[in-house]
N, C-alpha and C. Protein backbone atom coordinates (compact mmCIF):
# COMPACT_ATOMS: atom_id res chain seq x y z
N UNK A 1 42.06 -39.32 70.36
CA UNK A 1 41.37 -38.10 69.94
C UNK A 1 39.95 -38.10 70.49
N UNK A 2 39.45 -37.09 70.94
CA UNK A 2 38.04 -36.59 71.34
C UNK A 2 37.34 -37.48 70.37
N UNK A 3 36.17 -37.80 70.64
CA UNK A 3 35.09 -38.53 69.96
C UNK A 3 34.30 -36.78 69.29
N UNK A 4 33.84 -37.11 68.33
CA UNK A 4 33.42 -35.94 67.75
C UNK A 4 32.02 -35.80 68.23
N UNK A 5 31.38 -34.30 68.51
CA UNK A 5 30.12 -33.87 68.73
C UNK A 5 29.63 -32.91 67.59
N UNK A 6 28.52 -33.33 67.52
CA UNK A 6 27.76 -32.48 66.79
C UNK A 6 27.17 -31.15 66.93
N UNK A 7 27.69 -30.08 66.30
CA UNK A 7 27.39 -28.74 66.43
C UNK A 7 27.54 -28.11 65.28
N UNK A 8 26.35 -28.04 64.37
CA UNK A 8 26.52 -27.49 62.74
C UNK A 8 27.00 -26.00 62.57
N UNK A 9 26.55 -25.60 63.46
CA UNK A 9 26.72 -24.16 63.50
C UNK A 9 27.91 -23.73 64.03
N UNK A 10 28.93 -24.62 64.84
CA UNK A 10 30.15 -23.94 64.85
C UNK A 10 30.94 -25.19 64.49
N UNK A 11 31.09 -25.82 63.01
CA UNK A 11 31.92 -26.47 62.28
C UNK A 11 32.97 -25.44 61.48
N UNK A 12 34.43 -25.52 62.07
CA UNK A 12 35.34 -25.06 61.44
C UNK A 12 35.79 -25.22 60.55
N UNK A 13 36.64 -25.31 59.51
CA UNK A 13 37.19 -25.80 58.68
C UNK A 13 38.88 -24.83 57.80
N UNK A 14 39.53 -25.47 57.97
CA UNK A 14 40.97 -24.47 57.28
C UNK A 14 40.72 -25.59 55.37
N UNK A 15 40.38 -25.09 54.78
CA UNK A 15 41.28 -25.67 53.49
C UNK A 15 42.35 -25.26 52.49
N UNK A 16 43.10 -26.37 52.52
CA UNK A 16 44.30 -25.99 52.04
C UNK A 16 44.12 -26.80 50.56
N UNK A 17 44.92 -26.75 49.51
CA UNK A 17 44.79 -27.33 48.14
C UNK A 17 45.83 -27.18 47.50
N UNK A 18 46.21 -28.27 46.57
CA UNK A 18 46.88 -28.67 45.68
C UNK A 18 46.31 -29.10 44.17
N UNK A 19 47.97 -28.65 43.59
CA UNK A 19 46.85 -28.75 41.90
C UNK A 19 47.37 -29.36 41.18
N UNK A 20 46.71 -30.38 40.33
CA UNK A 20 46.95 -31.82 39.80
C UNK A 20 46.52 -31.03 38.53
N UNK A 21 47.65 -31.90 37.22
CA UNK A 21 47.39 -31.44 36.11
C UNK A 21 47.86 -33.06 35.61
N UNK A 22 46.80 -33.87 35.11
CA UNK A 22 47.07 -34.86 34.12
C UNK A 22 46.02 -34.83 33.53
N UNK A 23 46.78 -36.19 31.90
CA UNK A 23 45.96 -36.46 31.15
C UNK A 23 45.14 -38.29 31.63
N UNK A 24 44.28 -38.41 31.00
CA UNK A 24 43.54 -39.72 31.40
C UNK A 24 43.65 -40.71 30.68
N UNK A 25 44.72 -40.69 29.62
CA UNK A 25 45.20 -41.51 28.56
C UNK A 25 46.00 -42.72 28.62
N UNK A 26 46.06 -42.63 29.97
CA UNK A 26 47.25 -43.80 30.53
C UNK A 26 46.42 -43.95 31.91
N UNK A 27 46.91 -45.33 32.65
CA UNK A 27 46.09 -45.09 33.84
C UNK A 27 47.25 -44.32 34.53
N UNK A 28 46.06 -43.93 35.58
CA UNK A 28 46.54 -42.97 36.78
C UNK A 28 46.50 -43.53 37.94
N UNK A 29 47.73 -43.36 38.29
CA UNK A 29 47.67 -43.52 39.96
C UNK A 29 47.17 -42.80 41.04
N UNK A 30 46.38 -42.54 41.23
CA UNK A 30 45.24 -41.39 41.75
C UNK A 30 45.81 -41.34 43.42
N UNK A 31 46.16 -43.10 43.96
CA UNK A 31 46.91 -42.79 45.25
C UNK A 31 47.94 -42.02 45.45
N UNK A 32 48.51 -41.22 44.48
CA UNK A 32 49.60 -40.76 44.68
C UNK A 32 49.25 -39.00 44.69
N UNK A 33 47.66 -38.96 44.60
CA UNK A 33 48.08 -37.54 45.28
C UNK A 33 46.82 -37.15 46.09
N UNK A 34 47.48 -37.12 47.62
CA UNK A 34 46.98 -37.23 48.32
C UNK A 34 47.04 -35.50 49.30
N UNK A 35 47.43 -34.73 48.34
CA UNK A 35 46.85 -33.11 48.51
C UNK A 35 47.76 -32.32 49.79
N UNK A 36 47.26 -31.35 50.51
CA UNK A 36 48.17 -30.95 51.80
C UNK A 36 47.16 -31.02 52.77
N UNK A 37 47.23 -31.47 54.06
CA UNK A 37 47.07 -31.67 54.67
C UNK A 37 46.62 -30.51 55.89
N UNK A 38 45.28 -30.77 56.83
CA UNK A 38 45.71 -29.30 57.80
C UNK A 38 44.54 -30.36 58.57
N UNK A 39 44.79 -29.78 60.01
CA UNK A 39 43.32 -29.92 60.82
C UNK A 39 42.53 -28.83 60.92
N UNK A 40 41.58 -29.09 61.04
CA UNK A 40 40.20 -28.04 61.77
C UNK A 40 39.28 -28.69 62.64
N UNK A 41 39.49 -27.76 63.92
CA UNK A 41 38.39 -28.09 64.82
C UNK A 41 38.02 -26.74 65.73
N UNK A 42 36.77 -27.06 66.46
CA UNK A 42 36.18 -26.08 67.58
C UNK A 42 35.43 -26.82 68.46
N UNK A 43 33.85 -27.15 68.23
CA UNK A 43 33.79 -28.09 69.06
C UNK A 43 34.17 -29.79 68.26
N UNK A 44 33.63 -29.54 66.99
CA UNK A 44 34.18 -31.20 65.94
C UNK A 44 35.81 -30.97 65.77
N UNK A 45 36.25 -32.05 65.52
CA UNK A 45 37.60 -31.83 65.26
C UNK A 45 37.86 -32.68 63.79
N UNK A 46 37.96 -32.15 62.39
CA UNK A 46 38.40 -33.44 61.55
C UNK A 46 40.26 -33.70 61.39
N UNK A 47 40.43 -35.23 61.78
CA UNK A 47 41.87 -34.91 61.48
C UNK A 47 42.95 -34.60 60.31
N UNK A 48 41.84 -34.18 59.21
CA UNK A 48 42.31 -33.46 58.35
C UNK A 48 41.17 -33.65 57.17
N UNK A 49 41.86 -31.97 56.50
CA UNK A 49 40.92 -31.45 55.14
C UNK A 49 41.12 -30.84 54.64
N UNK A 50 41.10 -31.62 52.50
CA UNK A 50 42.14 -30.59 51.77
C UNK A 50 40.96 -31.22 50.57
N UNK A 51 41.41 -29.82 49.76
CA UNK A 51 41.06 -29.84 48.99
C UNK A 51 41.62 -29.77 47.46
N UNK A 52 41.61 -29.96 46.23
CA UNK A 52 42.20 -29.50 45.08
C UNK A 52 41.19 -29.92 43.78
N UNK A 53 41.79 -29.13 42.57
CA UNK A 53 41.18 -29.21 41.76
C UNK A 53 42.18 -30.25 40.52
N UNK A 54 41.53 -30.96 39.88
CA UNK A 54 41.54 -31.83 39.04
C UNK A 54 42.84 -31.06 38.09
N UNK A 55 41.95 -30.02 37.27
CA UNK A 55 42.32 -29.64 36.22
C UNK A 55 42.38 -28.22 35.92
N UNK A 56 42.98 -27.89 37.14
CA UNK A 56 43.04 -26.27 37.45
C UNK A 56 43.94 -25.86 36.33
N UNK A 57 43.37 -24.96 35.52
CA UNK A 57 43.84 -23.85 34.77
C UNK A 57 44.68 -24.83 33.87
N UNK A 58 44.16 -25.80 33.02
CA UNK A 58 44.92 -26.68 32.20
C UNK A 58 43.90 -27.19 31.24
N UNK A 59 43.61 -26.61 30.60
CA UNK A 59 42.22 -26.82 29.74
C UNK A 59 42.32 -28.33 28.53
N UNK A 60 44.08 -27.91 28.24
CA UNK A 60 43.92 -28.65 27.40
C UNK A 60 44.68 -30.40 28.07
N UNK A 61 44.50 -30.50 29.57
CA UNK A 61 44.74 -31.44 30.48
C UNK A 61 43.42 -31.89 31.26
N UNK A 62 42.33 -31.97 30.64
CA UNK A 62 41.32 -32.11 31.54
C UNK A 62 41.65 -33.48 31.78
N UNK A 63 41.01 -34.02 33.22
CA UNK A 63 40.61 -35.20 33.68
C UNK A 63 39.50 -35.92 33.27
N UNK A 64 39.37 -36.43 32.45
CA UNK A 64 38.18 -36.98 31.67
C UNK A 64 38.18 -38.33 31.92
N UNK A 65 37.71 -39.48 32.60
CA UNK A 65 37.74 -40.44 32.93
C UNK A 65 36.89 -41.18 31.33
N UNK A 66 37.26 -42.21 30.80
CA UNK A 66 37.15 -42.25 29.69
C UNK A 66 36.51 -44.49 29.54
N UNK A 67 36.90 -44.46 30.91
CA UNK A 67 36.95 -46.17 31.14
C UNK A 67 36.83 -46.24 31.88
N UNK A 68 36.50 -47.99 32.56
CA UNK A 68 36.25 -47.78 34.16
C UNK A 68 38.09 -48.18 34.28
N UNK A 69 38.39 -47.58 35.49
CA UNK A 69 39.91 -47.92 36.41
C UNK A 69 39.70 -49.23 36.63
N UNK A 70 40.72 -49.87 37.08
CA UNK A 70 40.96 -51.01 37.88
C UNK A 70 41.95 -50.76 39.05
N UNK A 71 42.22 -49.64 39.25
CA UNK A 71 42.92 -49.57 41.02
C UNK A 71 42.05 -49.15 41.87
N UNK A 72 42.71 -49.22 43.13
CA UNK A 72 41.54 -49.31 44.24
C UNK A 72 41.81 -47.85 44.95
N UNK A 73 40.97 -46.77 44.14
CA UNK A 73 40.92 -45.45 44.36
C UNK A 73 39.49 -44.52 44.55
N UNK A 74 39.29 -44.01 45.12
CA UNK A 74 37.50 -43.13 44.67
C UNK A 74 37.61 -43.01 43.52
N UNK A 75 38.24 -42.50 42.83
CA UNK A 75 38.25 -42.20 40.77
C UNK A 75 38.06 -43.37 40.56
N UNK A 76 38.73 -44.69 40.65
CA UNK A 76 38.18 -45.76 40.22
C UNK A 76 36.63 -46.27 40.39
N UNK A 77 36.70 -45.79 41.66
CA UNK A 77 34.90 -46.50 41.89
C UNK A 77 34.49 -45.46 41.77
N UNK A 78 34.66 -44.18 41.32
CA UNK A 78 33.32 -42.98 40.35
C UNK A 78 33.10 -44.04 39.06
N UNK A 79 34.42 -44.23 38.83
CA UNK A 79 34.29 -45.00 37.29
C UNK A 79 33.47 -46.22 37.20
N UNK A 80 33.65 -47.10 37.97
CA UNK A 80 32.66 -48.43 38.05
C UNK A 80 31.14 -47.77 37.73
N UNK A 81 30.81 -46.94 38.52
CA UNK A 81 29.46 -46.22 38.44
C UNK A 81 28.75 -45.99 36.88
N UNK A 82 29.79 -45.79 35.86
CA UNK A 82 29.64 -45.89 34.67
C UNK A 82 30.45 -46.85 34.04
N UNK A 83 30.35 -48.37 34.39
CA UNK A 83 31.05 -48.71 33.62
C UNK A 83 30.40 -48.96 32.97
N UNK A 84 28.93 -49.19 32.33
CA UNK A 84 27.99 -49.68 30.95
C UNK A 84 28.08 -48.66 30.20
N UNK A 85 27.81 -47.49 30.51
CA UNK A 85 28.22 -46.33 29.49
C UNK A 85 29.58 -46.45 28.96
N UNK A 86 31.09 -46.75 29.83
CA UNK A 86 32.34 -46.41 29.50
C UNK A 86 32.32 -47.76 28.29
N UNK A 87 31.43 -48.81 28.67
CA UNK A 87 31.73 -49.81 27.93
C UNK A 87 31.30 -49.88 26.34
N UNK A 88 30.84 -48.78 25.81
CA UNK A 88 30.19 -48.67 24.61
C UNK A 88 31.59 -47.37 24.15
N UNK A 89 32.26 -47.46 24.77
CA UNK A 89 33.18 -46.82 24.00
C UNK A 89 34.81 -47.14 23.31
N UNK A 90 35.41 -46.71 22.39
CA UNK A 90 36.04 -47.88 21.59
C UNK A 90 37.53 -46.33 21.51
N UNK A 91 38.49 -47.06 21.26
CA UNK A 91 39.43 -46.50 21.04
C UNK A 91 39.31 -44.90 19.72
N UNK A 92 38.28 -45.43 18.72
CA UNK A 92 38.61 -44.58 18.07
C UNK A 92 37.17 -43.55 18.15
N UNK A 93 36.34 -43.77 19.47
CA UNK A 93 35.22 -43.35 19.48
C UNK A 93 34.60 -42.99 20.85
N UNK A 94 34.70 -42.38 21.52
CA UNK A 94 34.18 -42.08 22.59
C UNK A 94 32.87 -41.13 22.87
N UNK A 95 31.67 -41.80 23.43
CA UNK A 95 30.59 -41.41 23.55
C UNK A 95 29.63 -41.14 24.60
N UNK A 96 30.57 -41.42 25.92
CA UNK A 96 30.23 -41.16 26.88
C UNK A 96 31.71 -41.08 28.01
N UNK A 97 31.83 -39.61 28.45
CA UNK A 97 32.63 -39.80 29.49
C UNK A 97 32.53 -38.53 30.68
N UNK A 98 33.66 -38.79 31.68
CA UNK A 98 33.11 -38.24 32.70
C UNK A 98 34.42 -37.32 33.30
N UNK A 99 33.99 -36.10 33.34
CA UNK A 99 35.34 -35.21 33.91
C UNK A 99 35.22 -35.06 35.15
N UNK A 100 36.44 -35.01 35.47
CA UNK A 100 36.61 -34.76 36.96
C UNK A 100 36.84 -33.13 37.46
N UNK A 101 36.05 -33.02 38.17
CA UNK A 101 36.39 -31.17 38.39
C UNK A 101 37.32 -30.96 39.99
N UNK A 102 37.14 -31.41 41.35
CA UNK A 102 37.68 -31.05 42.02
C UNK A 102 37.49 -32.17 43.13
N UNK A 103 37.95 -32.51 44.42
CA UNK A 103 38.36 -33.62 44.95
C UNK A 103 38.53 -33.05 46.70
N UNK A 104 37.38 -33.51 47.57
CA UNK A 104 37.48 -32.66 49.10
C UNK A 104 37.98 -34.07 49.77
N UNK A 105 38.97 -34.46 50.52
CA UNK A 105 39.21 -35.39 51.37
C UNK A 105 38.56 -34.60 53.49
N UNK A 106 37.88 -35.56 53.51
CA UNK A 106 37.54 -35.13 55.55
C UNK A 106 37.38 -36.31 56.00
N UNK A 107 37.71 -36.23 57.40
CA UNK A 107 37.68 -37.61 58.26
C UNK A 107 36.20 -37.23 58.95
N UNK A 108 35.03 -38.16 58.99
CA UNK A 108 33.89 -37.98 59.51
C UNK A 108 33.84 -39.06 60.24
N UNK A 109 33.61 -39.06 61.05
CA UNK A 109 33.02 -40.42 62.30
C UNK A 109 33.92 -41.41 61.99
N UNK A 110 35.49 -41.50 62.32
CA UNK A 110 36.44 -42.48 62.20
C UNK A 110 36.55 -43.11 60.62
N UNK A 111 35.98 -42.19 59.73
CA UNK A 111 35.84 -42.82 58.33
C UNK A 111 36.52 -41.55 57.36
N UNK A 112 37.13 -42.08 56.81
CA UNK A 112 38.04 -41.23 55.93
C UNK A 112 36.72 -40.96 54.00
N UNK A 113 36.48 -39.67 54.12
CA UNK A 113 35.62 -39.33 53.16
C UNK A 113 36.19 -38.90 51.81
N UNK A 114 35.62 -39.19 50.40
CA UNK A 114 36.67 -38.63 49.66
C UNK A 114 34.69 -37.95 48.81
N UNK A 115 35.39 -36.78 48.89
CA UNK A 115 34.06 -36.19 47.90
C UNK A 115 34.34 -35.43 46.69
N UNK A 116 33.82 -36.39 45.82
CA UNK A 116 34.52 -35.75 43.84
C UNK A 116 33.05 -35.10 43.30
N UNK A 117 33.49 -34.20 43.03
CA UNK A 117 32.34 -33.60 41.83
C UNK A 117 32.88 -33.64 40.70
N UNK A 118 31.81 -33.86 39.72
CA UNK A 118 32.08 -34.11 38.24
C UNK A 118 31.33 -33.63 37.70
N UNK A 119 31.18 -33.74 35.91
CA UNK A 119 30.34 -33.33 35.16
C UNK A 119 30.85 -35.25 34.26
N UNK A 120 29.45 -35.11 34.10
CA UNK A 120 29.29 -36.44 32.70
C UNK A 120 29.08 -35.77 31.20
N UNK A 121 29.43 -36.16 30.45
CA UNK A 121 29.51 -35.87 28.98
C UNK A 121 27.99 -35.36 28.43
N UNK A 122 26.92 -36.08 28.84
CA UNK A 122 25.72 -35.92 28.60
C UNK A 122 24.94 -35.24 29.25
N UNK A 123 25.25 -34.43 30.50
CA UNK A 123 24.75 -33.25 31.29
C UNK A 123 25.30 -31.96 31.76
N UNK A 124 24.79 -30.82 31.60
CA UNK A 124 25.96 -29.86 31.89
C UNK A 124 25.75 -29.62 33.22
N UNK A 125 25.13 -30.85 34.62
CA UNK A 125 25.37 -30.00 35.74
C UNK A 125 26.36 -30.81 36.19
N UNK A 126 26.83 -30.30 37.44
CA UNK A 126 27.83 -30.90 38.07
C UNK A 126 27.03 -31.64 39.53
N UNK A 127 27.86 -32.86 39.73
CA UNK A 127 27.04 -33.78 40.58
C UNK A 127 28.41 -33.92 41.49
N UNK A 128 28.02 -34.08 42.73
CA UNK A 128 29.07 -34.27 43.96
C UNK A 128 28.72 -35.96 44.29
N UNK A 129 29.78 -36.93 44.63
CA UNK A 129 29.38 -38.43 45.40
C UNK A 129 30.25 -38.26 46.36
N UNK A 130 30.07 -39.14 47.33
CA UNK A 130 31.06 -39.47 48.35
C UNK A 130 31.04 -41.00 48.61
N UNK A 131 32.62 -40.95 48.83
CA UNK A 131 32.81 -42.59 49.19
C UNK A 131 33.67 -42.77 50.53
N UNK A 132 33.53 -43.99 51.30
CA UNK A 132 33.94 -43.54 51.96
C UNK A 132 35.19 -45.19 51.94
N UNK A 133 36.39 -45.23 53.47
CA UNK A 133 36.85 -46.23 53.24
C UNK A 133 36.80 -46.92 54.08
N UNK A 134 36.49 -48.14 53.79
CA UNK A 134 36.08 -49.10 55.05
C UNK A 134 37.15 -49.75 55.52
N UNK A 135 36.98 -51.13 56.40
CA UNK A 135 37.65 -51.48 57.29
C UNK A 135 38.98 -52.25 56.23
N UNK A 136 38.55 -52.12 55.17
CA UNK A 136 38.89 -53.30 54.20
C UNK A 136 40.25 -52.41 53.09
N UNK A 137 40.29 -50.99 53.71
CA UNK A 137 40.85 -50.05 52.11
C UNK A 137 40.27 -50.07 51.12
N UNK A 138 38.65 -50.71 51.06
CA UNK A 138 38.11 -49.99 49.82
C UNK A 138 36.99 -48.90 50.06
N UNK A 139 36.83 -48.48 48.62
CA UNK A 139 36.23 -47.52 48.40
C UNK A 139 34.72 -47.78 48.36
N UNK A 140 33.99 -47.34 49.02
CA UNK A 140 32.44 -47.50 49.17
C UNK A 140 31.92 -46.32 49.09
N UNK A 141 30.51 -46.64 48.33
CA UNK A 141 29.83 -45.32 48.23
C UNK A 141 28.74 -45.00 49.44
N UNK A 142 29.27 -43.78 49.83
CA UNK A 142 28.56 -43.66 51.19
C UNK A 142 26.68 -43.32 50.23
N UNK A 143 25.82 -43.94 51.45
CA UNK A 143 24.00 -44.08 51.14
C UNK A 143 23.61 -42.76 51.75
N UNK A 144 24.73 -43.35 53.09
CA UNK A 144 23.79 -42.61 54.53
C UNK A 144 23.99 -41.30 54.77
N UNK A 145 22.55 -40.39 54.25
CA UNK A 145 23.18 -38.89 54.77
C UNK A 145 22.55 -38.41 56.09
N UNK A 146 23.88 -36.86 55.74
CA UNK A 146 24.06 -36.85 57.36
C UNK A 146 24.22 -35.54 57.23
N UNK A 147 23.89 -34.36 58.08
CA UNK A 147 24.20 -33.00 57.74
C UNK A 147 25.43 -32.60 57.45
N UNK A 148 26.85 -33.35 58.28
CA UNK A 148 27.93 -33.27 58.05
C UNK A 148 28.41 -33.44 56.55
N UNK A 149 27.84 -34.59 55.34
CA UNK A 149 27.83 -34.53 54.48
C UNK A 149 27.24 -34.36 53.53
N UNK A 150 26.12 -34.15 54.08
CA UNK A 150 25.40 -32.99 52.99
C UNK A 150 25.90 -31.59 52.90
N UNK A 151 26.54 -30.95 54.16
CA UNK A 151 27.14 -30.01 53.97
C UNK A 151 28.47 -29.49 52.99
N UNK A 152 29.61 -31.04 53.13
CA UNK A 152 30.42 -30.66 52.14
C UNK A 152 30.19 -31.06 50.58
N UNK A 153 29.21 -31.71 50.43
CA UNK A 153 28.85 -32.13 49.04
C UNK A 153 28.37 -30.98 48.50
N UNK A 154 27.29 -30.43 49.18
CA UNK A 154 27.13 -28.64 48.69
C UNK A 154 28.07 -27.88 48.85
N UNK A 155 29.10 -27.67 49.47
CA UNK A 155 29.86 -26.93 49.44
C UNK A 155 31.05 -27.30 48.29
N UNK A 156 31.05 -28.32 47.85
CA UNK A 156 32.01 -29.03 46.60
C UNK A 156 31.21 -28.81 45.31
N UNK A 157 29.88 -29.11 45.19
CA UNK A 157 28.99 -28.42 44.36
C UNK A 157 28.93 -26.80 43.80
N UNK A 158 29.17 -26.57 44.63
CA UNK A 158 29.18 -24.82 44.34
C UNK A 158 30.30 -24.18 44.37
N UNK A 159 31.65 -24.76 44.71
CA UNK A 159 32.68 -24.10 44.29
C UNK A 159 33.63 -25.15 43.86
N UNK A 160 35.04 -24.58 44.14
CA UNK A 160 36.11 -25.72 43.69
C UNK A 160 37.19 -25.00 44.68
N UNK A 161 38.43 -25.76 44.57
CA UNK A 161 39.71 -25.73 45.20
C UNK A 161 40.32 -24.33 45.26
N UNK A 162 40.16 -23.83 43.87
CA UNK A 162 40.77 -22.47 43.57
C UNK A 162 39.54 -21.25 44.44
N UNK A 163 38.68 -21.23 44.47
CA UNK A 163 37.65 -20.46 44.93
C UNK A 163 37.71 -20.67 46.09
N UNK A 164 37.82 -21.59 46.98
CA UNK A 164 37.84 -22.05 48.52
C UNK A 164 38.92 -21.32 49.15
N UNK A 165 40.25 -21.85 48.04
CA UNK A 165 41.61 -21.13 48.78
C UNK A 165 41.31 -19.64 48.76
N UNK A 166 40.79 -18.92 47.63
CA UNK A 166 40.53 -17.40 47.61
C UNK A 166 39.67 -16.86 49.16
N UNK A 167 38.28 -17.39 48.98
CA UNK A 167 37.72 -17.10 50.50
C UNK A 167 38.55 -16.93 51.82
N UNK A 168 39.81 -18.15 51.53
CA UNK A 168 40.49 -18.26 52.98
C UNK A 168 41.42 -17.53 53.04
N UNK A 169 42.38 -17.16 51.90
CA UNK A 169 42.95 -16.21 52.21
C UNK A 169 42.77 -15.09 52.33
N UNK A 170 43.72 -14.70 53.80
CA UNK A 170 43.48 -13.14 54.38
C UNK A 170 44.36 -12.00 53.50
N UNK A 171 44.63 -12.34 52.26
CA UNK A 171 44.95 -11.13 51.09
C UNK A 171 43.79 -10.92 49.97
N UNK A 172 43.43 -9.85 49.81
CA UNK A 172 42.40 -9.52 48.20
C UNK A 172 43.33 -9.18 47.15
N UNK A 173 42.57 -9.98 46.17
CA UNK A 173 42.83 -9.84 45.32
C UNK A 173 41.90 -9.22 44.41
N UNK A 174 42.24 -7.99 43.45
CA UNK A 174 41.45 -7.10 42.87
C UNK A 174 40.12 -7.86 41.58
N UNK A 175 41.11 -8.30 41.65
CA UNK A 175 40.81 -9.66 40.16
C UNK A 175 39.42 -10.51 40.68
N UNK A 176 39.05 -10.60 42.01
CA UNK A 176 38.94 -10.91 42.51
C UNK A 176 37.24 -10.67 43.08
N UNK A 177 36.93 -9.55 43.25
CA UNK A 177 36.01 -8.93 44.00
C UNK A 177 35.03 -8.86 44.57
N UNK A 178 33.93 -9.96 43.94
CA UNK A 178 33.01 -10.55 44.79
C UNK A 178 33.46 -11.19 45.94
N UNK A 179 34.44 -12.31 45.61
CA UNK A 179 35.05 -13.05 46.57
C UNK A 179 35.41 -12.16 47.58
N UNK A 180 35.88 -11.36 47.72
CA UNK A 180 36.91 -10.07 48.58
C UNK A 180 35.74 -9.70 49.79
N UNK A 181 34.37 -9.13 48.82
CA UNK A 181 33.21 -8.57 49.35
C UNK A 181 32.44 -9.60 50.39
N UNK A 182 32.57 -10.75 50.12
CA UNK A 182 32.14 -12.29 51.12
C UNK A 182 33.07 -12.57 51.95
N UNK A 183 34.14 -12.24 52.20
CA UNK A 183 35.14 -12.94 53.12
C UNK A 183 34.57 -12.76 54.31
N UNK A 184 34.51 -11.41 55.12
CA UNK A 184 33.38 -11.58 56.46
C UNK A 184 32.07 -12.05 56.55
N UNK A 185 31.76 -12.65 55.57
CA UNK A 185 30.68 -13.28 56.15
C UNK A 185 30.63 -14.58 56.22
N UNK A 186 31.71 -15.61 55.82
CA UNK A 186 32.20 -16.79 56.29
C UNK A 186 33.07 -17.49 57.29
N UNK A 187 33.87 -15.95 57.82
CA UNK A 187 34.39 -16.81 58.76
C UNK A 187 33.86 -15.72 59.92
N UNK A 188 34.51 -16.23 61.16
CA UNK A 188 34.22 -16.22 62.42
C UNK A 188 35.30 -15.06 63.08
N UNK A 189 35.41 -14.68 64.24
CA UNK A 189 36.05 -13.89 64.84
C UNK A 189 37.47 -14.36 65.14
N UNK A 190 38.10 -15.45 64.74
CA UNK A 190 39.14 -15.92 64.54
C UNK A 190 39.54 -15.93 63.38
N UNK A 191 38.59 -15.41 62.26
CA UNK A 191 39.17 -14.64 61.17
C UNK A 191 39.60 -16.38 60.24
N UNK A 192 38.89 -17.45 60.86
CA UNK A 192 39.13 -19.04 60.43
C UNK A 192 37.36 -19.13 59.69
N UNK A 193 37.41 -19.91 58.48
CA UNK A 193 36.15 -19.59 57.80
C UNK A 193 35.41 -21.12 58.75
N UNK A 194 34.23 -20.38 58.48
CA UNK A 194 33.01 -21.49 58.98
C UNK A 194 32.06 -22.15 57.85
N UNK A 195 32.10 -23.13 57.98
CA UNK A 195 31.90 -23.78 56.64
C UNK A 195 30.31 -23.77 56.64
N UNK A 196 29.72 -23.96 57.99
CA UNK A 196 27.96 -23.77 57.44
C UNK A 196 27.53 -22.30 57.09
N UNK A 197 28.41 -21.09 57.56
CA UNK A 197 28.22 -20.00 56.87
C UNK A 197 28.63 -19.37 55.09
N UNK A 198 30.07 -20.57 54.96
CA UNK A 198 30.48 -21.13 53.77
C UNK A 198 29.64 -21.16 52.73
N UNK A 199 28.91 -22.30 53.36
CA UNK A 199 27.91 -22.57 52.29
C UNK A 199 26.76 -21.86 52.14
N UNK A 200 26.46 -21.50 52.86
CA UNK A 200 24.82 -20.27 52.73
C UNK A 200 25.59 -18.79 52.14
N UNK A 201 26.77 -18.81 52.05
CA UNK A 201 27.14 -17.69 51.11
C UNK A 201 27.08 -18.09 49.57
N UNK A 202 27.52 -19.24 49.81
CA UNK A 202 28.42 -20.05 47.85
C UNK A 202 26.49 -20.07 47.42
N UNK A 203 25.29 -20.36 48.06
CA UNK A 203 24.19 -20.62 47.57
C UNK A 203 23.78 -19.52 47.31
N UNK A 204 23.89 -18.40 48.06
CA UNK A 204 23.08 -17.20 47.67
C UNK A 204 23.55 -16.35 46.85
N UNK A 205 25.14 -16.63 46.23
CA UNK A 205 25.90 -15.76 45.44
C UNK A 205 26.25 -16.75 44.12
N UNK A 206 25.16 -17.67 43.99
CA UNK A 206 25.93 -18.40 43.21
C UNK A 206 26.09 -17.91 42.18
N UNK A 207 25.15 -17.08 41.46
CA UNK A 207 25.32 -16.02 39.97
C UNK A 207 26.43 -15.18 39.74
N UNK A 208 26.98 -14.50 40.87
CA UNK A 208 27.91 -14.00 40.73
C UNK A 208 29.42 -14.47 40.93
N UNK A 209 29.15 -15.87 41.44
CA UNK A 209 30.47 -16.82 42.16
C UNK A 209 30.52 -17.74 40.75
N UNK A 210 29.91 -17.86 39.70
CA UNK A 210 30.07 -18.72 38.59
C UNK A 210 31.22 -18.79 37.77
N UNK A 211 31.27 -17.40 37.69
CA UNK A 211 32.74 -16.79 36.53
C UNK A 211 34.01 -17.41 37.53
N UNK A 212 33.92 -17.85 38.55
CA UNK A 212 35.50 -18.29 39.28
C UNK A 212 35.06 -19.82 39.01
N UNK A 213 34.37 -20.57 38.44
CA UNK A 213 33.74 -22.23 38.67
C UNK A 213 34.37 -22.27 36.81
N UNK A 214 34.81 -21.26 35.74
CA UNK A 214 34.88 -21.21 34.81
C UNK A 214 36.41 -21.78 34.38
């Protein structure tokens, strides 16, 4: 495959998504869902990027990470991140935990990226990490930023799986309508959305793009 070049301004992107509905009461095998799959490229090429949401339209199934994991998954090492908080919590008492809202997988510079946004129990904003996987199959938390991922961490920040797929698809939906009213101005003349225009839409509409983050 082409070695990738840098060109922010014409980064493509197709996302496709899948929707995970469990509870966090048992462990989870988190390797086992590994979403649908698509490429996007123009001048970058990633060999694939999908997206989904945790706990789409299942309220009473949220993903609430409640302990740290012990498998070797990004959900597990979000969880390590709190394991002193998870550790003050007791079967019949829980006082700190952490939901999972939505989940972007991209291949960046030969490194397979997994980017989770969450909310923690004790803040109502939502925070994006990325990890990435090394030579080893584990999960590391990427330090080093880079416009490439600063771009999808804001763009995982400000929407989710269900809102992404809406933008991309070429049907409106009435229900719908802000979203409907933004579709030309994210993608490109191939009618394929552009993700740095993506995101300078999801920022400047974020007041009105909230009620679909609900």
């Amino acid at each position: 495959m082409e070695g990738l070049k840098f060109s922010i301004s014409r980064i493509l992107i197709f996302f496709f998504f899948g929707i995970i509905n469990f509870s966090l009461n048992a462990q989870i095998d988190y390797s086992k869902f590994n979403g649908a799959k698509a490429k996007a490229n123009i001048v970058k090429e990633f060999p694939f990027a999908n997206v989904y949401d945790y706990n789409f339209n299942s309220p009473d199934k949220d993903s609430l990470l409640v302990r740290q994991l012990k498998t070797n998954t990004a959900e597990s090492a979000l969880s390590t991140k709190f394991a002193n908080e998870f550790s003050l919590n007791t079967k019949d008492s829980i006082s700190f935990s952490v939901k999972l809202v939505s989940r972007m997988i991209v291949d960046l510079n030969n490194k397979k990226h997994y980017f989770i946004s969450y909310k923690k129990s004790n803040s109502t904003s939502k925070e994006v990490i990325d990890f990435y996987v090394d030579e080893n199959s584990k999960f590391i938390t990427n330090v080093i930023a880079s416009k490439e991922v600063d771009l999808f961490k804001s763009i995982l920040k400000n929407s989710n799986a269900f809102m992404l797929f809406k933008f991309y698809s070429n049907s409106n939906n009435k229900k719908y309508s802000e979203i409907n009213a933004l579709k030309s101005q994210v993608k490109n003349e191939q009618d394929v959305l552009d993700i740095k225009k993506l995101d300078k839409v999801l920022k400047e509409n974020k007041a009105s793009l909230s009620k679909y983050l609900e």
